[in-house]
PDB file of N, CA and C in Angstrom:
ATOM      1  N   UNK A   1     113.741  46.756 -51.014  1.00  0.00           N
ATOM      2  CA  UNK A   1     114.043  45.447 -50.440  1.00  0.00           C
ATOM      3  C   UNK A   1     113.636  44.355 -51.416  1.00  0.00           C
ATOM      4  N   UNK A   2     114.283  43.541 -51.373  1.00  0.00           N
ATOM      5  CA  UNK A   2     113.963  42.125 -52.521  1.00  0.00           C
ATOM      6  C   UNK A   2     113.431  40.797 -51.746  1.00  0.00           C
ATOM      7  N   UNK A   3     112.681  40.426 -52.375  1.00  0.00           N
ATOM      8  CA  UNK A   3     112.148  38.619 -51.789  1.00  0.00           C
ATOM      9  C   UNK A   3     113.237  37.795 -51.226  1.00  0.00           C
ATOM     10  N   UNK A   4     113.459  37.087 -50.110  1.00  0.00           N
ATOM     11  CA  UNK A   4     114.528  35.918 -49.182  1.00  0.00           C
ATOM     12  C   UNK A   4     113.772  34.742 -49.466  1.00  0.00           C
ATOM     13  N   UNK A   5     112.758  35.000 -48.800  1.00  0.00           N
ATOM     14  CA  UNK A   5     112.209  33.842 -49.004  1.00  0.00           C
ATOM     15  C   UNK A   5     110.714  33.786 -48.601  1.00  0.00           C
ATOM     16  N   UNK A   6     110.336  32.828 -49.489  1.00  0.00           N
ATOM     17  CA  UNK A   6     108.575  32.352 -49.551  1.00  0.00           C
ATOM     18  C   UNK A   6     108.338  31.227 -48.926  1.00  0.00           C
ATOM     19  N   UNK A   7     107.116  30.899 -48.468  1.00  0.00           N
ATOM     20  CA  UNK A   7     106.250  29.805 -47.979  1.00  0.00           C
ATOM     21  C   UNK A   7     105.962  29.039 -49.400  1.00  0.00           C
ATOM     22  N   UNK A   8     106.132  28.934 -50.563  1.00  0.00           N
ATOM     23  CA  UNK A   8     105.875  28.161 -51.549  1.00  0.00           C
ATOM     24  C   UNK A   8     107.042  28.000 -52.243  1.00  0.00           C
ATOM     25  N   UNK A   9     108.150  27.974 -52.230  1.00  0.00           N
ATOM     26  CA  UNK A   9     109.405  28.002 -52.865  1.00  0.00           C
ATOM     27  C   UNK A   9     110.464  27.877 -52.028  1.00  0.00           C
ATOM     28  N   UNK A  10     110.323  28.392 -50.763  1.00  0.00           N
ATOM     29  CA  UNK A  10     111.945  28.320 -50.069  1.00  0.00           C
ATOM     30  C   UNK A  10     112.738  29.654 -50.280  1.00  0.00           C
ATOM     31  N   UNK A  11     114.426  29.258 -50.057  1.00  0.00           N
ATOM     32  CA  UNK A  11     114.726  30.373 -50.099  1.00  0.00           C
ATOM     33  C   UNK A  11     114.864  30.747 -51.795  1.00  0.00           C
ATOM     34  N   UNK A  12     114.879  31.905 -51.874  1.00  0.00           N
ATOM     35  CA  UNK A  12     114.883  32.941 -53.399  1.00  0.00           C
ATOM     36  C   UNK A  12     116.362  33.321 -53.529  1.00  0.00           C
ATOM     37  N   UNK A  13     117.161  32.600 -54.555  1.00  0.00           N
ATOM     38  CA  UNK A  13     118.493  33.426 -54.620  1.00  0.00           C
ATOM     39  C   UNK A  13     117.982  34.754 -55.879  1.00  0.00           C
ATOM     40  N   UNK A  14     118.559  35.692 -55.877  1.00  0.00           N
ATOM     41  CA  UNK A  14     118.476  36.220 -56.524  1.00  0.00           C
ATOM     42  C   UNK A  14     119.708  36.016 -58.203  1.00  0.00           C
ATOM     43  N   UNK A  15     118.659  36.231 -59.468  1.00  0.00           N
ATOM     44  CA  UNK A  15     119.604  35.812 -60.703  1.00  0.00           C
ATOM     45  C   UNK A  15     120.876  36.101 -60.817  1.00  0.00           C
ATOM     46  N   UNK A  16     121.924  36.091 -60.904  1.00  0.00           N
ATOM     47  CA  UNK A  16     123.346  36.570 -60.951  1.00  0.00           C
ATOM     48  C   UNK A  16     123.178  36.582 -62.655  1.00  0.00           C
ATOM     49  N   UNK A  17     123.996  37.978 -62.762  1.00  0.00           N
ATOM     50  CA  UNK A  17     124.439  38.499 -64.210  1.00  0.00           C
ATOM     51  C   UNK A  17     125.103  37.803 -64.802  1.00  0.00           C
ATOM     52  N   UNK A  18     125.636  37.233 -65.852  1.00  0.00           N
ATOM     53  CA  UNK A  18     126.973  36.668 -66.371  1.00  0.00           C
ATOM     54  C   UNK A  18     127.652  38.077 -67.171  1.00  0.00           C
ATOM     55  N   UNK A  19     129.138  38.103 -66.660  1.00  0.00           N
ATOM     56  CA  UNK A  19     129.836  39.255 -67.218  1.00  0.00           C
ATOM     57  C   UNK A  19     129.883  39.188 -68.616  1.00  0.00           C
ATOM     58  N   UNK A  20     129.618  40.787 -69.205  1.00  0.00           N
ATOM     59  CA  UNK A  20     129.503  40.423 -70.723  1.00  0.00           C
ATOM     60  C   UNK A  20     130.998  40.828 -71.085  1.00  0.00           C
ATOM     61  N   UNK A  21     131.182  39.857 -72.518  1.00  0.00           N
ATOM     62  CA  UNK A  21     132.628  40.420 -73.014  1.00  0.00           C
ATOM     63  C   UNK A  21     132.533  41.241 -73.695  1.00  0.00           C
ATOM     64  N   UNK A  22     133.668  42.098 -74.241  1.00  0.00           N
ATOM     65  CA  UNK A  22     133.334  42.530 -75.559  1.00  0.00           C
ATOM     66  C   UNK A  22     133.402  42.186 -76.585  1.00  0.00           C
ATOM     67  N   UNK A  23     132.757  42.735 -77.456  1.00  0.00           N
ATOM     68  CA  UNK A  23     132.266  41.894 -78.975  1.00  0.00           C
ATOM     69  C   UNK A  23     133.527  42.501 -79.513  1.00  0.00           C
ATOM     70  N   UNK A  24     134.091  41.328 -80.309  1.00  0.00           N
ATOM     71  CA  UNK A  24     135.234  41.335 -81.205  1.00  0.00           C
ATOM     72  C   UNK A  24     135.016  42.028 -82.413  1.00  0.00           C
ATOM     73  N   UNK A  25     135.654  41.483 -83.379  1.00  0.00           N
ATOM     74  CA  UNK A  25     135.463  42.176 -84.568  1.00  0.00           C
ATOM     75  C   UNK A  25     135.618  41.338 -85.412  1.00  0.00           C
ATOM     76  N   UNK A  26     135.306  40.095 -85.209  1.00  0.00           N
ATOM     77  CA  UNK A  26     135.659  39.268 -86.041  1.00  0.00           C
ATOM     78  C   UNK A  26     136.414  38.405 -86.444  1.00  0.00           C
ATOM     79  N   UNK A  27     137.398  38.980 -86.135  1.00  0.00           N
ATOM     80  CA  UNK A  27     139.286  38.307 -86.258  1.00  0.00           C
ATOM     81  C   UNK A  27     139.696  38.043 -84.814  1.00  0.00           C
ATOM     82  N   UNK A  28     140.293  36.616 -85.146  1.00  0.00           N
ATOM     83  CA  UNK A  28     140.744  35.893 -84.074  1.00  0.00           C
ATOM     84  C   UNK A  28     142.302  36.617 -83.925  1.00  0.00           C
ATOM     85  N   UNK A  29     142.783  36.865 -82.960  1.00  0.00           N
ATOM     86  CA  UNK A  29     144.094  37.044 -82.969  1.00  0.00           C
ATOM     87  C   UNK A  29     144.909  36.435 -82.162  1.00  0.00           C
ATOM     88  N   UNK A  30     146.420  35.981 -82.511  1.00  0.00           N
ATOM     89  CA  UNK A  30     147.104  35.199 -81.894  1.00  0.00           C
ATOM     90  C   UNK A  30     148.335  36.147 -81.706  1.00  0.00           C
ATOM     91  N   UNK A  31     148.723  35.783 -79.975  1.00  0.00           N
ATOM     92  CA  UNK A  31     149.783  35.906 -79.936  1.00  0.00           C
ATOM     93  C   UNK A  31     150.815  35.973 -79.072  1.00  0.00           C
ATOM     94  N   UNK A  32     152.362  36.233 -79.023  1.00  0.00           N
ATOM     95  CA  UNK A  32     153.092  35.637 -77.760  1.00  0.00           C
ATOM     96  C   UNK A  32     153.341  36.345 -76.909  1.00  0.00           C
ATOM     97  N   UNK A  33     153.094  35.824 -75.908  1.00  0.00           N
ATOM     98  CA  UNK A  33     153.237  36.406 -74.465  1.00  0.00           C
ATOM     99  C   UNK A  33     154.489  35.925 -73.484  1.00  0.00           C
ATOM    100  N   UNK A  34     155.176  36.683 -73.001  1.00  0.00           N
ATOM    101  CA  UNK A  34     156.375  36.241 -71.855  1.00  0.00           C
ATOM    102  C   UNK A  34     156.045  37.009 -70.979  1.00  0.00           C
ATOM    103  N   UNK A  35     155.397  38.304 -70.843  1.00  0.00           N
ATOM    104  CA  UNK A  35     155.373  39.467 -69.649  1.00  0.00           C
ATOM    105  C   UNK A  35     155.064  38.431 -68.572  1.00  0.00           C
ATOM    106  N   UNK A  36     155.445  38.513 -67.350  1.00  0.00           N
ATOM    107  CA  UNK A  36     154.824  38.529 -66.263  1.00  0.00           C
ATOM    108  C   UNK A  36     155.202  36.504 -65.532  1.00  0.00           C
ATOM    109  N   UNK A  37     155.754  35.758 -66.660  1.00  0.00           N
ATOM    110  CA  UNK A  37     155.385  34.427 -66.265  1.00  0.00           C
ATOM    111  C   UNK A  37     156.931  33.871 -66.547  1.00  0.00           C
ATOM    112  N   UNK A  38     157.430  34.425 -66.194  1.00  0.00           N
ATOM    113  CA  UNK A  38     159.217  33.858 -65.983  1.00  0.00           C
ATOM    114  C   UNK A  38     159.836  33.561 -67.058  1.00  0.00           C
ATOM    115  N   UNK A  39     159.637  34.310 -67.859  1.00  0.00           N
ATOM    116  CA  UNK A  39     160.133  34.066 -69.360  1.00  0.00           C
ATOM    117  C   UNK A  39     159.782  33.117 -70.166  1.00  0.00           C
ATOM    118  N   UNK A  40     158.606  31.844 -69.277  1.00  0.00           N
ATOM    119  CA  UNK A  40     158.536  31.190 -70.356  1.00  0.00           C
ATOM    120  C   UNK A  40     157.041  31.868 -71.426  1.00  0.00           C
ATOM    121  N   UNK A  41     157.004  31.223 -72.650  1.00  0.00           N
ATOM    122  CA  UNK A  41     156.178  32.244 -73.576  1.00  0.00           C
ATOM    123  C   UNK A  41     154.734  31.291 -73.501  1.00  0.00           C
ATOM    124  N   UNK A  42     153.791  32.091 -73.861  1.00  0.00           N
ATOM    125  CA  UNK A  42     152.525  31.370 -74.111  1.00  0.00           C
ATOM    126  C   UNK A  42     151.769  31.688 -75.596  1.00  0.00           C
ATOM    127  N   UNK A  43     151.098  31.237 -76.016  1.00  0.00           N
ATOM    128  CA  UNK A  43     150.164  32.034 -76.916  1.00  0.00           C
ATOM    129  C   UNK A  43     149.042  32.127 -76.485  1.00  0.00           C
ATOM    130  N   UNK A  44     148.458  33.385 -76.732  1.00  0.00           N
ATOM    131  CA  UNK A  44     146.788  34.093 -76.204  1.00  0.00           C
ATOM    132  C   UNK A  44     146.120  34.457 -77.178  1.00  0.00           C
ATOM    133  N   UNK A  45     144.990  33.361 -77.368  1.00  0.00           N
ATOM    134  CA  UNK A  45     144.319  33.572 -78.484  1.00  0.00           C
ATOM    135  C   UNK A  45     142.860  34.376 -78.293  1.00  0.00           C
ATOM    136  N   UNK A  46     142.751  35.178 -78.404  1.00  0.00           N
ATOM    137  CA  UNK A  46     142.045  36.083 -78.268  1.00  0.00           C
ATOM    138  C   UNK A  46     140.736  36.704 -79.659  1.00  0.00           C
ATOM    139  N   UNK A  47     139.950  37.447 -78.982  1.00  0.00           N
ATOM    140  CA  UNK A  47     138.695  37.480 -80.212  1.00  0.00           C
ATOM    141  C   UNK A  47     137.970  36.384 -80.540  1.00  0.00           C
ATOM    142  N   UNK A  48     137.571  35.473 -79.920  1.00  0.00           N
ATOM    143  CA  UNK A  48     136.840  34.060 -80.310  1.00  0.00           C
ATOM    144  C   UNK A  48     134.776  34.985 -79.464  1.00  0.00           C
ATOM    145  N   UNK A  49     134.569  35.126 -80.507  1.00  0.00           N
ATOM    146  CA  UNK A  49     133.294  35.204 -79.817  1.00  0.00           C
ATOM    147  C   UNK A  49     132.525  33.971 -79.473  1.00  0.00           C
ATOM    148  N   UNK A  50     132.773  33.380 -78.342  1.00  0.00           N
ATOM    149  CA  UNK A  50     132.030  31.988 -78.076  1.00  0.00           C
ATOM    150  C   UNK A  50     131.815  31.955 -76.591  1.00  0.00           C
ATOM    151  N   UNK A  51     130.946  31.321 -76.329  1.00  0.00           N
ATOM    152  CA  UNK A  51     130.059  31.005 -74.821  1.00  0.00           C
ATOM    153  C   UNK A  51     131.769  30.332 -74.280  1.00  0.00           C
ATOM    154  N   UNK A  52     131.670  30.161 -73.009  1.00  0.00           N
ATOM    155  CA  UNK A  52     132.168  29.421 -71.843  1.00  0.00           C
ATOM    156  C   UNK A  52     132.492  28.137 -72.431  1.00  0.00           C
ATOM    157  N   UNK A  53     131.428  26.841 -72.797  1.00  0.00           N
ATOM    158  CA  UNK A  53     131.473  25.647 -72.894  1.00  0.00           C
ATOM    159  C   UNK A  53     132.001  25.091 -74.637  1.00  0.00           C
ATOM    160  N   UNK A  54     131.537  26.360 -75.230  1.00  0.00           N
ATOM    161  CA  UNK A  54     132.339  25.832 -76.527  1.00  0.00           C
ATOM    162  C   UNK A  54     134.027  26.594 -76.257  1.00  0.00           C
ATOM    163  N   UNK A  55     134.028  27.152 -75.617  1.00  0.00           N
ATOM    164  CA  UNK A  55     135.364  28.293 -75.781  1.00  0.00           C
ATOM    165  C   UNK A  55     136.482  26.876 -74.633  1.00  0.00           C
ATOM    166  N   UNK A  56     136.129  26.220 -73.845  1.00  0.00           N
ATOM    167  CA  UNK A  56     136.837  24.982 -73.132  1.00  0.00           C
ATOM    168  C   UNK A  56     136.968  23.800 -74.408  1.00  0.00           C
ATOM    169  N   UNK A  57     136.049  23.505 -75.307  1.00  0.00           N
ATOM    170  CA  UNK A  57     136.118  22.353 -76.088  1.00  0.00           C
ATOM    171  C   UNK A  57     137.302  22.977 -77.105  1.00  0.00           C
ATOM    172  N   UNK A  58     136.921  24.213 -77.775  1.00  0.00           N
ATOM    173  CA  UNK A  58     137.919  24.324 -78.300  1.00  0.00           C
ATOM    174  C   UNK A  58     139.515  24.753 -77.623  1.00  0.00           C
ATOM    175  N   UNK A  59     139.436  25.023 -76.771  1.00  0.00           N
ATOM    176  CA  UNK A  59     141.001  24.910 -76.224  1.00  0.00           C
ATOM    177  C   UNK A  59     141.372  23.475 -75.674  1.00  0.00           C
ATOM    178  N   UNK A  60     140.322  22.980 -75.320  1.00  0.00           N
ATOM    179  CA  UNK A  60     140.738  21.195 -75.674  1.00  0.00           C
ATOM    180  C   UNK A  60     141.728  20.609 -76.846  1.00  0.00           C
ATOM    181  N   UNK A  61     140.791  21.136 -77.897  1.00  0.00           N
ATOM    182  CA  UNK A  61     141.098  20.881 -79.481  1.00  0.00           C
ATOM    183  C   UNK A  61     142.676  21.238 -79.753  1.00  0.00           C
ATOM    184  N   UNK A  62     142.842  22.740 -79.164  1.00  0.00           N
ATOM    185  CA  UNK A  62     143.753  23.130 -79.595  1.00  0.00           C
ATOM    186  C   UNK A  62     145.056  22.869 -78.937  1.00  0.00           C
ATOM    187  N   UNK A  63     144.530  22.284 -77.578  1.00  0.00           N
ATOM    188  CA  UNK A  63     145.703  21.643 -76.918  1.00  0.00           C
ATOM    189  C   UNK A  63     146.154  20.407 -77.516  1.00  0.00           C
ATOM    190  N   UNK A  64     145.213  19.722 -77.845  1.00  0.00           N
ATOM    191  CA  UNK A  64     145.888  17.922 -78.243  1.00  0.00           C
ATOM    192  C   UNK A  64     146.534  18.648 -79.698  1.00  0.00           C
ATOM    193  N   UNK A  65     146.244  19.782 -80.713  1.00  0.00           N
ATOM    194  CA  UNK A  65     146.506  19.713 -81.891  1.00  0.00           C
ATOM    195  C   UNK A  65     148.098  20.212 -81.769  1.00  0.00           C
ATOM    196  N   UNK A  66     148.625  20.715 -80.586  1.00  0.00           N
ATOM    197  CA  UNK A  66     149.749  21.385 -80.366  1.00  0.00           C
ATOM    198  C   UNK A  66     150.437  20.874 -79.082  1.00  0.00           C
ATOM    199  N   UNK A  67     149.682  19.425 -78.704  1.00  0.00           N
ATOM    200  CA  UNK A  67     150.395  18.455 -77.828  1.00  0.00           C
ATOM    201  C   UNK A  67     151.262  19.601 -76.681  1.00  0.00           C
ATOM    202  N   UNK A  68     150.289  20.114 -76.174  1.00  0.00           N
ATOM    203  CA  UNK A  68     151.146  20.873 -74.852  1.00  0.00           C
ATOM    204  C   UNK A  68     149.743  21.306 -73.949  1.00  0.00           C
ATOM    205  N   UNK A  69     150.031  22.021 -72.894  1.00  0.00           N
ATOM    206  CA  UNK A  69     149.077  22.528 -71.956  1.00  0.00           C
ATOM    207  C   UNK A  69     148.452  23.460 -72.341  1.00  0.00           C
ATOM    208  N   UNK A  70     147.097  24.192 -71.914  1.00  0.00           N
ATOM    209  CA  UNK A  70     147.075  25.675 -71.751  1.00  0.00           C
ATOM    210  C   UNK A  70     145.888  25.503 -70.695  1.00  0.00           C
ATOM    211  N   UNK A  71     145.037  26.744 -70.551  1.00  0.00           N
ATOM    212  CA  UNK A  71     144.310  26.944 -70.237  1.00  0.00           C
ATOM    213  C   UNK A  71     143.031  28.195 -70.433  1.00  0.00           C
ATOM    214  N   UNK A  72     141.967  28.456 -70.274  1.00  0.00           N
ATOM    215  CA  UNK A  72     140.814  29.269 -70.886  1.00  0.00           C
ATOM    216  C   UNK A  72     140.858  30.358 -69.434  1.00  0.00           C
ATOM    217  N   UNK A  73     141.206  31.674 -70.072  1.00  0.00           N
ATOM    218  CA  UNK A  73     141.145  32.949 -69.148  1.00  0.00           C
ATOM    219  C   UNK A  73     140.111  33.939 -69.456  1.00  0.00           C
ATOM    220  N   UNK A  74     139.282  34.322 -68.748  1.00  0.00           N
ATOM    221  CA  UNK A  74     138.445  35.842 -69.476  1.00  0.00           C
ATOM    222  C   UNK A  74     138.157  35.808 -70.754  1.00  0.00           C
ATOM    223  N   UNK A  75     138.007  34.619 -71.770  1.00  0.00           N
ATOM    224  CA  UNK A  75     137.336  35.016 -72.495  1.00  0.00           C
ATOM    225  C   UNK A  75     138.574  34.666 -73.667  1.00  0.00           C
ATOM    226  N   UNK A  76     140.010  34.560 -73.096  1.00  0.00           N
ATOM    227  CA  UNK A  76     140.753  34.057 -74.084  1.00  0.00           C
ATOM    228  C   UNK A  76     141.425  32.560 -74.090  1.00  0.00           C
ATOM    229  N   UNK A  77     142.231  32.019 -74.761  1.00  0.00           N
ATOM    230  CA  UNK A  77     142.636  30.834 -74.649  1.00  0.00           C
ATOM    231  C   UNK A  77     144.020  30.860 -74.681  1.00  0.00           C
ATOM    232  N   UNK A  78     145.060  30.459 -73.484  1.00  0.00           N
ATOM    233  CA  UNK A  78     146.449  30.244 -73.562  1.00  0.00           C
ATOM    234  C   UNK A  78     146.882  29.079 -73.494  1.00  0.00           C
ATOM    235  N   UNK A  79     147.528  28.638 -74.790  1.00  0.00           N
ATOM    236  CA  UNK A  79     148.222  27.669 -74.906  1.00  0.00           C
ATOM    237  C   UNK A  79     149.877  27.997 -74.633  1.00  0.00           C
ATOM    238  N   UNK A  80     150.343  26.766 -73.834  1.00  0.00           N
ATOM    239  CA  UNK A  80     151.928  26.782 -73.602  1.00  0.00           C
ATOM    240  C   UNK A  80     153.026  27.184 -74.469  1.00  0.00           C
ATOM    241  N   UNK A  81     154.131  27.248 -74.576  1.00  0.00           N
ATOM    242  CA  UNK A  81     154.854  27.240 -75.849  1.00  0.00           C
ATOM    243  C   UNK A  81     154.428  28.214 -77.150  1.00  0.00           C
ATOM    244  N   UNK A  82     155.635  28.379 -77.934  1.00  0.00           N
ATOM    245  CA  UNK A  82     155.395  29.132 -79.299  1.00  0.00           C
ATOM    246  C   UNK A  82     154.807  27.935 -80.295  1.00  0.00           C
ATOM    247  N   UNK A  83     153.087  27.944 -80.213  1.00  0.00           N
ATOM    248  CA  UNK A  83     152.764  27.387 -81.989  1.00  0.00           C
ATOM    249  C   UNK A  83     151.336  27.908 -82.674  1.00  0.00           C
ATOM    250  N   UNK A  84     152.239  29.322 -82.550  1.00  0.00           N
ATOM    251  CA  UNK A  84     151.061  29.846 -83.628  1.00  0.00           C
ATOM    252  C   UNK A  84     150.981  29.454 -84.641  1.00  0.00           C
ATOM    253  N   UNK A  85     151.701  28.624 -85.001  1.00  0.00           N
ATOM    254  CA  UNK A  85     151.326  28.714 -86.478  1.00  0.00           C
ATOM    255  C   UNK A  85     150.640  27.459 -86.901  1.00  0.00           C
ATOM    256  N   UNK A  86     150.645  26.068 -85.489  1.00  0.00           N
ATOM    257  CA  UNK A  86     149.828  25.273 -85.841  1.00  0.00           C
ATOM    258  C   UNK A  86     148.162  25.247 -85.750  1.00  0.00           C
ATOM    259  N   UNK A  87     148.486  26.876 -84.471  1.00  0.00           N
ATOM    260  CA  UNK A  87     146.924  27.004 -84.086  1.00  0.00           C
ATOM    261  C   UNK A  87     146.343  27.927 -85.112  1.00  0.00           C
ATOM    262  N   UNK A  88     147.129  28.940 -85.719  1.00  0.00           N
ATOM    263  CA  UNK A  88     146.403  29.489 -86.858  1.00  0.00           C
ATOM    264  C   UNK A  88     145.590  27.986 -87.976  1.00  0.00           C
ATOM    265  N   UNK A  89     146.476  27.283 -88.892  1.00  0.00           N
ATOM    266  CA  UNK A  89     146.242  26.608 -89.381  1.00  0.00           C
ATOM    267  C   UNK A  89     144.909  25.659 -88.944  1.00  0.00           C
ATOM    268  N   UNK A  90     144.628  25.456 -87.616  1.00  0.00           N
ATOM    269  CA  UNK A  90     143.531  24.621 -87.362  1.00  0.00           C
ATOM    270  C   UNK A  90     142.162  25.421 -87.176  1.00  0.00           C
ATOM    271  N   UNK A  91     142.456  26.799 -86.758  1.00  0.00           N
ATOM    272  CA  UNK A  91     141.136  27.354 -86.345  1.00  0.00           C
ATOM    273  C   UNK A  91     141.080  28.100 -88.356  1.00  0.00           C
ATOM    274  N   UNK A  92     141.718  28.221 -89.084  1.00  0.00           N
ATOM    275  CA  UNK A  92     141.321  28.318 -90.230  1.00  0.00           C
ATOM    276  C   UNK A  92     140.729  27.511 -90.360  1.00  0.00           C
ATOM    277  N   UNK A  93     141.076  26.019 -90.748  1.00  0.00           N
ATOM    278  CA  UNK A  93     140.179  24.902 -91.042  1.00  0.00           C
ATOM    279  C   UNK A  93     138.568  25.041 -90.200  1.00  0.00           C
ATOM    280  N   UNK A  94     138.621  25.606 -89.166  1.00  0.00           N
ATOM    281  CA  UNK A  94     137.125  25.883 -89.007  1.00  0.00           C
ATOM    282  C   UNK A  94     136.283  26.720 -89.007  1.00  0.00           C
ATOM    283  N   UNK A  95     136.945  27.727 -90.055  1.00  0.00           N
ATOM    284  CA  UNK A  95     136.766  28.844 -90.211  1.00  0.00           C
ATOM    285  C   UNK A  95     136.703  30.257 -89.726  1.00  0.00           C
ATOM    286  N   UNK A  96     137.748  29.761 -88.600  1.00  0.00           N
ATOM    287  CA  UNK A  96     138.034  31.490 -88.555  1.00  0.00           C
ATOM    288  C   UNK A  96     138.806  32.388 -88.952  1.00  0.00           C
ATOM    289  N   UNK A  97     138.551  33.734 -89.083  1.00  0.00           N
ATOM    290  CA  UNK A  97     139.643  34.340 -90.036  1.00  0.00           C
ATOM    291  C   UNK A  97     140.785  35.151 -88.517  1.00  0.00           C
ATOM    292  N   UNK A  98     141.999  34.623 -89.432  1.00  0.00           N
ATOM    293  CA  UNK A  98     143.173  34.689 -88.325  1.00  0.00           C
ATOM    294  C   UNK A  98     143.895  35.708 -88.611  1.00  0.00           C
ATOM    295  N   UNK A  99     144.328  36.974 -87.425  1.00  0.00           N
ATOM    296  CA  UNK A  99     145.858  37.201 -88.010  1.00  0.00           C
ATOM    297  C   UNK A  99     146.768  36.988 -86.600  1.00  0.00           C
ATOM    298  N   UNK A 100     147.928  36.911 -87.361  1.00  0.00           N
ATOM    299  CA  UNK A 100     149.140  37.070 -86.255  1.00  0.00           C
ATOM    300  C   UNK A 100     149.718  38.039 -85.489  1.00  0.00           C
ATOM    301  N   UNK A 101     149.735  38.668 -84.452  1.00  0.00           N
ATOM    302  CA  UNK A 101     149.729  39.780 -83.823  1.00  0.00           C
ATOM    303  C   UNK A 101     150.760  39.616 -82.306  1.00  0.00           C
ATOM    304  N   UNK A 102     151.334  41.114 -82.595  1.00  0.00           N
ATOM    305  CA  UNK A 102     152.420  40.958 -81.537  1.00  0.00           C
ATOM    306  C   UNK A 102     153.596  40.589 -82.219  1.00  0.00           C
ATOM    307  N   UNK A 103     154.561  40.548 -80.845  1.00  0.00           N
ATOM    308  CA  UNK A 103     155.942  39.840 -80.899  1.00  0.00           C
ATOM    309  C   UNK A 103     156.019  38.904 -81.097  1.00  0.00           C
TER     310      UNK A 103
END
């Protein structure tokens, strides 16, 4: 049985885990997706080993740099539309090493 609650603290939630990802390998990979979302395509950038709060700033980044939508899933980043090749070019500039992958 685990602690609810104390007379000096109140109630006790117990710590919640944060799900771990798996560790990449280094290489960022990009690439296009149509399965499942009505033909229109996305790019899923995937392999970014980064926390939650930097992994939103940079899909910020990478949205204004490719002037369209996306959004941050499990650990990857989907931007709208085909532009890999502007998002390769920017996450080079900050050094990550990129390849292009997929259809």
């Amino acid at each position: 049985m685990s602690l609810v609650y104390s007379t000096e603290v109140g109630r006790i939630k117990p710590e919640e885990d944060k799900p771990q990802r798996p560790k990449g390998d280094g290489i960022v990979r990009i690439q296009k997706q149509t399965k499942g979302r009505k033909g229109k395509g996305v790019c899923v950038v995937s392999g970014l080993d980064l926390e939650d709060a930097p992994l939103k700033l940079l899909a910020a980044e990478l949205k204004k740099v490719c002037g369209c939508g996306g959004s941050v899933k499990d650990g990857t980043i989907e931007i709208q539309g085909d532009a890999r090749d502007k998002i390769k070019v920017h996450l080079e500039k900050k050094g990550f090493t990129v390849k292009l992958s997929g259809g």
